[in-house]
C-alpha atoms as a PDB file:
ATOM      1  CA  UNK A   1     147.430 -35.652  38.889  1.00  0.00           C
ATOM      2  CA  UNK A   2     144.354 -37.604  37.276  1.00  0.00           C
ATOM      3  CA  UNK A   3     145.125 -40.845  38.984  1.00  0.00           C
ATOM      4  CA  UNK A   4     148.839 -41.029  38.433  1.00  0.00           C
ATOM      5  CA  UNK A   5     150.787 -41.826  41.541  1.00  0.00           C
ATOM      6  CA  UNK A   6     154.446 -43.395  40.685  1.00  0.00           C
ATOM      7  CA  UNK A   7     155.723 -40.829  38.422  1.00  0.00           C
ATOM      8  CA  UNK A   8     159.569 -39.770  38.667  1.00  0.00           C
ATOM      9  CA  UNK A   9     160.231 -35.989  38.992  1.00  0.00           C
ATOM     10  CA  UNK A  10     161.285 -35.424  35.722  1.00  0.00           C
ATOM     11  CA  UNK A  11     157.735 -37.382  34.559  1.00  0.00           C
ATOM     12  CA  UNK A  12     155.357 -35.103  36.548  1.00  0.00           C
ATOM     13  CA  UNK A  13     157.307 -32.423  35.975  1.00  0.00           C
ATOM     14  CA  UNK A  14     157.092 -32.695  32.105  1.00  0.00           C
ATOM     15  CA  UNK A  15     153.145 -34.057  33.217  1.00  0.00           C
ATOM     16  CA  UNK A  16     152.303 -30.611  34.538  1.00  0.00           C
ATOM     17  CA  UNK A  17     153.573 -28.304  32.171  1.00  0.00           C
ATOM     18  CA  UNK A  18     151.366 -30.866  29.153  1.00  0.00           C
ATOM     19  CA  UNK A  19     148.409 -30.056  31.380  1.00  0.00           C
ATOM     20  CA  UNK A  20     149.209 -26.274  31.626  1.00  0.00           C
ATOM     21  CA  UNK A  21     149.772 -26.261  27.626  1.00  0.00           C
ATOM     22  CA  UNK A  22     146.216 -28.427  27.456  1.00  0.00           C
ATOM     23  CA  UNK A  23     144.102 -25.376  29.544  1.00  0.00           C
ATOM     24  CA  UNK A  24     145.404 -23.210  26.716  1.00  0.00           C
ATOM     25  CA  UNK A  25     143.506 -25.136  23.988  1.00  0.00           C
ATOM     26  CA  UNK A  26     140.372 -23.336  22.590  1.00  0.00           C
ATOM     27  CA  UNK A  27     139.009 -26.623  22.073  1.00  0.00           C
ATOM     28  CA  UNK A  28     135.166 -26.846  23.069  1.00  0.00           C
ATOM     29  CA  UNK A  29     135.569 -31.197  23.001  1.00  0.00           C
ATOM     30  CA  UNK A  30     138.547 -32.080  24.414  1.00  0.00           C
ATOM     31  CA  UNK A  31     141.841 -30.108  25.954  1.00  0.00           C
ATOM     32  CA  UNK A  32     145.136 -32.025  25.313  1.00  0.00           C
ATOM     33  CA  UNK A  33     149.129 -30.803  25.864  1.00  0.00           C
ATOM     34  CA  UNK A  34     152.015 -31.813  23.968  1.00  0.00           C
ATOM     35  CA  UNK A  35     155.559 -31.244  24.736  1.00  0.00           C
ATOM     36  CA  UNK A  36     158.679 -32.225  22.999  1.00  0.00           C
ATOM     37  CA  UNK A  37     161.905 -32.755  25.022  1.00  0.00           C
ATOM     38  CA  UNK A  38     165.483 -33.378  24.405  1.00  0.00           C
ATOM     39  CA  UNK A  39     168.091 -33.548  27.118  1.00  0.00           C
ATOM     40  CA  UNK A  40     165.428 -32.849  30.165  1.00  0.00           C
ATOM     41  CA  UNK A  41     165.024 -29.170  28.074  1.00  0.00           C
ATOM     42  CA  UNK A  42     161.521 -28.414  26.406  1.00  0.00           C
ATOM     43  CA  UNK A  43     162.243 -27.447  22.996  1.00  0.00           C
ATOM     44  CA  UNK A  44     158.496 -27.073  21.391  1.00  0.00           C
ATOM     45  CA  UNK A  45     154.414 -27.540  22.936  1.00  0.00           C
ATOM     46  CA  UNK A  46     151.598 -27.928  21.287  1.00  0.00           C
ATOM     47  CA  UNK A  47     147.861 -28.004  21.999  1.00  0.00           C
ATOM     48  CA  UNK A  48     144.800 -28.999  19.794  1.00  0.00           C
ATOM     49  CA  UNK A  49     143.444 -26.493  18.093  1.00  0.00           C
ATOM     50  CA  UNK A  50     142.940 -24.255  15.091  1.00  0.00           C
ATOM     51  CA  UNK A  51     145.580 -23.302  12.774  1.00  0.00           C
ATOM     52  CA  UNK A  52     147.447 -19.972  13.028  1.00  0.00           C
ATOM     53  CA  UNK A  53     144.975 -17.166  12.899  1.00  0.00           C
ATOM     54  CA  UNK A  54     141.852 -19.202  12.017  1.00  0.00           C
ATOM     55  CA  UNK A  55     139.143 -18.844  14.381  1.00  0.00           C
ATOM     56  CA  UNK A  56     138.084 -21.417  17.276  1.00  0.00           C
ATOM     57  CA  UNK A  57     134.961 -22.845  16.575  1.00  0.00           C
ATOM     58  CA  UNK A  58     133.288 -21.067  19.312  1.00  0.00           C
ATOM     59  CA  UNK A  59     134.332 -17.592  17.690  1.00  0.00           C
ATOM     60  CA  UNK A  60     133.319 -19.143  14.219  1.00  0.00           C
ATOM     61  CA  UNK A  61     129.951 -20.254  14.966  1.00  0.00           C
ATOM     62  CA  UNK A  62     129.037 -18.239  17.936  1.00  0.00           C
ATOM     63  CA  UNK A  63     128.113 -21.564  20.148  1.00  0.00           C
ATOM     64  CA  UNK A  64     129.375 -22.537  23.151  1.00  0.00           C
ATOM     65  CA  UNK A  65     129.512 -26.249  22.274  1.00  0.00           C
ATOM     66  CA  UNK A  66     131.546 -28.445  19.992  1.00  0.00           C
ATOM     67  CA  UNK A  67     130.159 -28.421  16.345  1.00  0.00           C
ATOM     68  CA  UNK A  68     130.970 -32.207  16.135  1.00  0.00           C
ATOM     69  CA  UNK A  69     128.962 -33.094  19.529  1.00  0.00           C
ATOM     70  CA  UNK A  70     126.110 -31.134  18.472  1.00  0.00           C
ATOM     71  CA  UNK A  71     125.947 -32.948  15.541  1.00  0.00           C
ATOM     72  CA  UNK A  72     125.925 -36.640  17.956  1.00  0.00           C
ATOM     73  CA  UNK A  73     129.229 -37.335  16.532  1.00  0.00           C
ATOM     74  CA  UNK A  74     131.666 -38.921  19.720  1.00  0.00           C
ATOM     75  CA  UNK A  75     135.844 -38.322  20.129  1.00  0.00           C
ATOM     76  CA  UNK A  76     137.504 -39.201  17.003  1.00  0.00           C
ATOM     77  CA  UNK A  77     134.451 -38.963  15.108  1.00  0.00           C
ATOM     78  CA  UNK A  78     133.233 -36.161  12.527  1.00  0.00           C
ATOM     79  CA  UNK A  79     136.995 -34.786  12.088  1.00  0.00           C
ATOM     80  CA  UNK A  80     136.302 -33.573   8.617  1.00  0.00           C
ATOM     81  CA  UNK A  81     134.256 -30.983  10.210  1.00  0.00           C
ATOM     82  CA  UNK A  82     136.829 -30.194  12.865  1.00  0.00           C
ATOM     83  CA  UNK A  83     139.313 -27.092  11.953  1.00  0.00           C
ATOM     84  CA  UNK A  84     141.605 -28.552  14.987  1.00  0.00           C
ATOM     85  CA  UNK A  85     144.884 -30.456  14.688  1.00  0.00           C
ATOM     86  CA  UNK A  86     145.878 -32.720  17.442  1.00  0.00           C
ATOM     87  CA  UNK A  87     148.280 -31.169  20.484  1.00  0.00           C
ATOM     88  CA  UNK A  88     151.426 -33.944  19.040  1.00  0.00           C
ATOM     89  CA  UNK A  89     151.053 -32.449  15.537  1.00  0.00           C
ATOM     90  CA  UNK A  90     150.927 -28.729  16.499  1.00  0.00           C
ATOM     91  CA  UNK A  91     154.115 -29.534  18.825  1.00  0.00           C
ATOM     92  CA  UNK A  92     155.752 -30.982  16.158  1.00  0.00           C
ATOM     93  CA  UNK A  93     154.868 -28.229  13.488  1.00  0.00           C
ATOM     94  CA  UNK A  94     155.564 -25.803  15.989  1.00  0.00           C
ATOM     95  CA  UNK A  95     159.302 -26.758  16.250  1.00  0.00           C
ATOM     96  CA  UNK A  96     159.907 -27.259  12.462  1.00  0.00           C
ATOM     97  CA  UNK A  97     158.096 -23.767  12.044  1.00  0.00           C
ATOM     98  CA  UNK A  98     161.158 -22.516  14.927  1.00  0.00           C
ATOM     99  CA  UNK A  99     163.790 -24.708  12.484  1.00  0.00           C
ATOM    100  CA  UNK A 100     164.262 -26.671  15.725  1.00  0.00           C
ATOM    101  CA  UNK A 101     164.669 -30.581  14.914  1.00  0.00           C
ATOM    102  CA  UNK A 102     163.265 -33.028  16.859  1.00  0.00           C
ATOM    103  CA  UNK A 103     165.003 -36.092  16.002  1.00  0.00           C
ATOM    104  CA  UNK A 104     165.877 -37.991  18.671  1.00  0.00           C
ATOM    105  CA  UNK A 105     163.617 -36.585  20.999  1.00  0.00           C
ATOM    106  CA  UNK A 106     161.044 -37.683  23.902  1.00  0.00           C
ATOM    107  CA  UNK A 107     157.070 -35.914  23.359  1.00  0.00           C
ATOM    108  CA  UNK A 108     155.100 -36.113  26.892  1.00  0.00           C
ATOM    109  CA  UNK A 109     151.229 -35.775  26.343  1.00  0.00           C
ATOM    110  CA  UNK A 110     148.555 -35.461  28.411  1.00  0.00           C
ATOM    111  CA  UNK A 111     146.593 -38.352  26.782  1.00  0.00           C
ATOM    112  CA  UNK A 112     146.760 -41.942  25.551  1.00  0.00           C
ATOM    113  CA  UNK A 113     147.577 -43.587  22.081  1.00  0.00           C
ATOM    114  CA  UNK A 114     147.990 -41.140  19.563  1.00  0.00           C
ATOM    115  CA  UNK A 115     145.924 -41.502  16.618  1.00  0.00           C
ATOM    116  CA  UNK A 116     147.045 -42.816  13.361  1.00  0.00           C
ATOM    117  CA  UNK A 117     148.003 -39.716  12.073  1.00  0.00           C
ATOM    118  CA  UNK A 118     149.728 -38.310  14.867  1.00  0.00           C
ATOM    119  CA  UNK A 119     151.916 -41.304  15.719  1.00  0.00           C
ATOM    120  CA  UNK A 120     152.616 -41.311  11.891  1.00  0.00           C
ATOM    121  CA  UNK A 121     154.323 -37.783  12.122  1.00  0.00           C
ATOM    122  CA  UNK A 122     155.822 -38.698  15.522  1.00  0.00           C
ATOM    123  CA  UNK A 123     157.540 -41.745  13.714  1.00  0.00           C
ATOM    124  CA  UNK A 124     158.649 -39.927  10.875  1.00  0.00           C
ATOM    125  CA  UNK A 125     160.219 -37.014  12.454  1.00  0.00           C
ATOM    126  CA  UNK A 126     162.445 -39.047  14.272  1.00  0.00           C
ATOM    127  CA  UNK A 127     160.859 -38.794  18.266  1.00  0.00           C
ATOM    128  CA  UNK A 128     162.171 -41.817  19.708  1.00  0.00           C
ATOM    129  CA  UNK A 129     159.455 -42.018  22.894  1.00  0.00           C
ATOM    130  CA  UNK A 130     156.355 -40.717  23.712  1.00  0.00           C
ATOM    131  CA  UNK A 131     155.215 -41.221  27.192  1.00  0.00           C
ATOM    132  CA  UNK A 132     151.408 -41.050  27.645  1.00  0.00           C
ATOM    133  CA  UNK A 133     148.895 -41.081  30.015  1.00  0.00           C
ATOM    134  CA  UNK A 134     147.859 -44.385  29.703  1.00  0.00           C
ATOM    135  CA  UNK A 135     147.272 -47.630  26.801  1.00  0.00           C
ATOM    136  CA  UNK A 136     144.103 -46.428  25.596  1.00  0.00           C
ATOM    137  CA  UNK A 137     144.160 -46.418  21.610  1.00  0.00           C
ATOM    138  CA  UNK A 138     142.715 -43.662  20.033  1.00  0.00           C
ATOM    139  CA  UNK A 139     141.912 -45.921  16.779  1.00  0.00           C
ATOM    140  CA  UNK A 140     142.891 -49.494  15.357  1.00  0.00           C
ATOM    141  CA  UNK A 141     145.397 -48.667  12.930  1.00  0.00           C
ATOM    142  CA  UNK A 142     147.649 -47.339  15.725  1.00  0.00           C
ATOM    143  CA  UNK A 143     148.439 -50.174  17.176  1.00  0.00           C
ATOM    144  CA  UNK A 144     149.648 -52.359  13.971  1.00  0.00           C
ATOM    145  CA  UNK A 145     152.162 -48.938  13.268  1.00  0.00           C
ATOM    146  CA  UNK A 146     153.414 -49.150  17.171  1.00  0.00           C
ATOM    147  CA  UNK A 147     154.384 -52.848  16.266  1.00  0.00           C
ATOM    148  CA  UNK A 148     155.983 -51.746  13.009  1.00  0.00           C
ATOM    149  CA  UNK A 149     157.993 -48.827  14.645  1.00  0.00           C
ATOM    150  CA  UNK A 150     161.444 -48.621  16.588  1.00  0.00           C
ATOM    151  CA  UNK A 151     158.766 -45.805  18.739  1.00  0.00           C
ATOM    152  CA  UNK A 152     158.950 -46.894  22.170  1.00  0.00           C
ATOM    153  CA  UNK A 153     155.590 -45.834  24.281  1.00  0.00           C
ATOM    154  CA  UNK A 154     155.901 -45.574  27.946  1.00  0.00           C
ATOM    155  CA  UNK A 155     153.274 -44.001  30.469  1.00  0.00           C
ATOM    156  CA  UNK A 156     153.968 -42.041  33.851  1.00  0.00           C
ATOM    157  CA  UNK A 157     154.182 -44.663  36.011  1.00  0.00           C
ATOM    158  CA  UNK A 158     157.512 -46.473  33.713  1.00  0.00           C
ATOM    159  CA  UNK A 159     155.359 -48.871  32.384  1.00  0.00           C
ATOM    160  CA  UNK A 160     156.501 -49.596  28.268  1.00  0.00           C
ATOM    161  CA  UNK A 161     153.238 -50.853  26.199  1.00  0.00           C
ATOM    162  CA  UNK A 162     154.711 -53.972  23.882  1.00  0.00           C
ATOM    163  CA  UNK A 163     153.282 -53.845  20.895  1.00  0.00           C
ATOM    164  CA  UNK A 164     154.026 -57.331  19.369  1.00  0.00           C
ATOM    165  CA  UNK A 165     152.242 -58.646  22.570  1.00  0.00           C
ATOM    166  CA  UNK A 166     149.720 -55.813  23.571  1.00  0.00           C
ATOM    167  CA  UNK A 167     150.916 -55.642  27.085  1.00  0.00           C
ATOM    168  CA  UNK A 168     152.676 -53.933  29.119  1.00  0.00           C
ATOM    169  CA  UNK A 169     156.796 -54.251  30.318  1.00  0.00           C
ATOM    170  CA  UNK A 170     158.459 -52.679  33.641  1.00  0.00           C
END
């Protein structure tokens, strides 16, 4: 359970399945799971990758590795050479590609702080919680949007980050 003890059922439940979704992803850098639920029902999952029917970088180049790490670049780093989009963007693209809203909605993931772009589509299409594996901020800007949001962030163990304060509430 990667160091996550006090989750609720419904949590590790929804936990598993984003890890299951993650071991899907192509990805040669990093494997990450996105769900989006409404009423304790999954109604979309996403995983980083490719888009539709555009190869994985392994099938592109022929190497084993990530493009970006060969090049020295670290997570987060080198993206405009990166075909992938993020597991909470597919999820979310996914479900508008099914005509399934998501307003309203909870997304699980199997990481921490979205990045910037992510958590801007997550505000905009109307999720009202993500629940994360931990505080860790993928980049600065996240942060300041989090305090600007109605978005509340929660991980597995019930904790909810405060973003005015940059701590954490039972």
């Amino acid at each position: 359970m990667g160091g996550i003890c006090n989750m609720n059922d419904w949590d590790e439940y929804f936990f598993e399945i984003c890890c299951a979704v993650a071991k899907n992803s192509k990805c040669l850098s990093r494997k990450i799971g996105a769900i989006i639920v409404k009423d304790k029902a999954i109604i979309s999952t996403g995983k980083n990758g490719p888009p539709r029917g555009v190869p994985h970088c392994d099938e592109a180049t022929g190497f084993c590795e990530c493009p970006r790490r060969m090049r020295g670049y670290k997570s987060g780093e080198g993206l405009h050479i990166c075909p992938a989009g993020h597991a909470e963007r597919n999820a979310i693209v996914s479900a508008a590609r099914l005509g399934i809203g998501v307003d309203g909605t909870t997304m699980y993931m199997s990481c921490g702080i979205p990045c910037k772009d992510c958590l801007i589509e997550i505000i905009n299409s109307g999720i009202k919680e993500i629940v994360v594996t931990g505080f860790i901020f993928y980049d600065s800007l996240s942060k300041w949007l989090l305090s600007q949001s109605d978005l509340k962030v929660r991980d597995y163990e019930g904790n909810y980050f405060n973003a005015l304060d940059g701590g954490m509430n039972k």
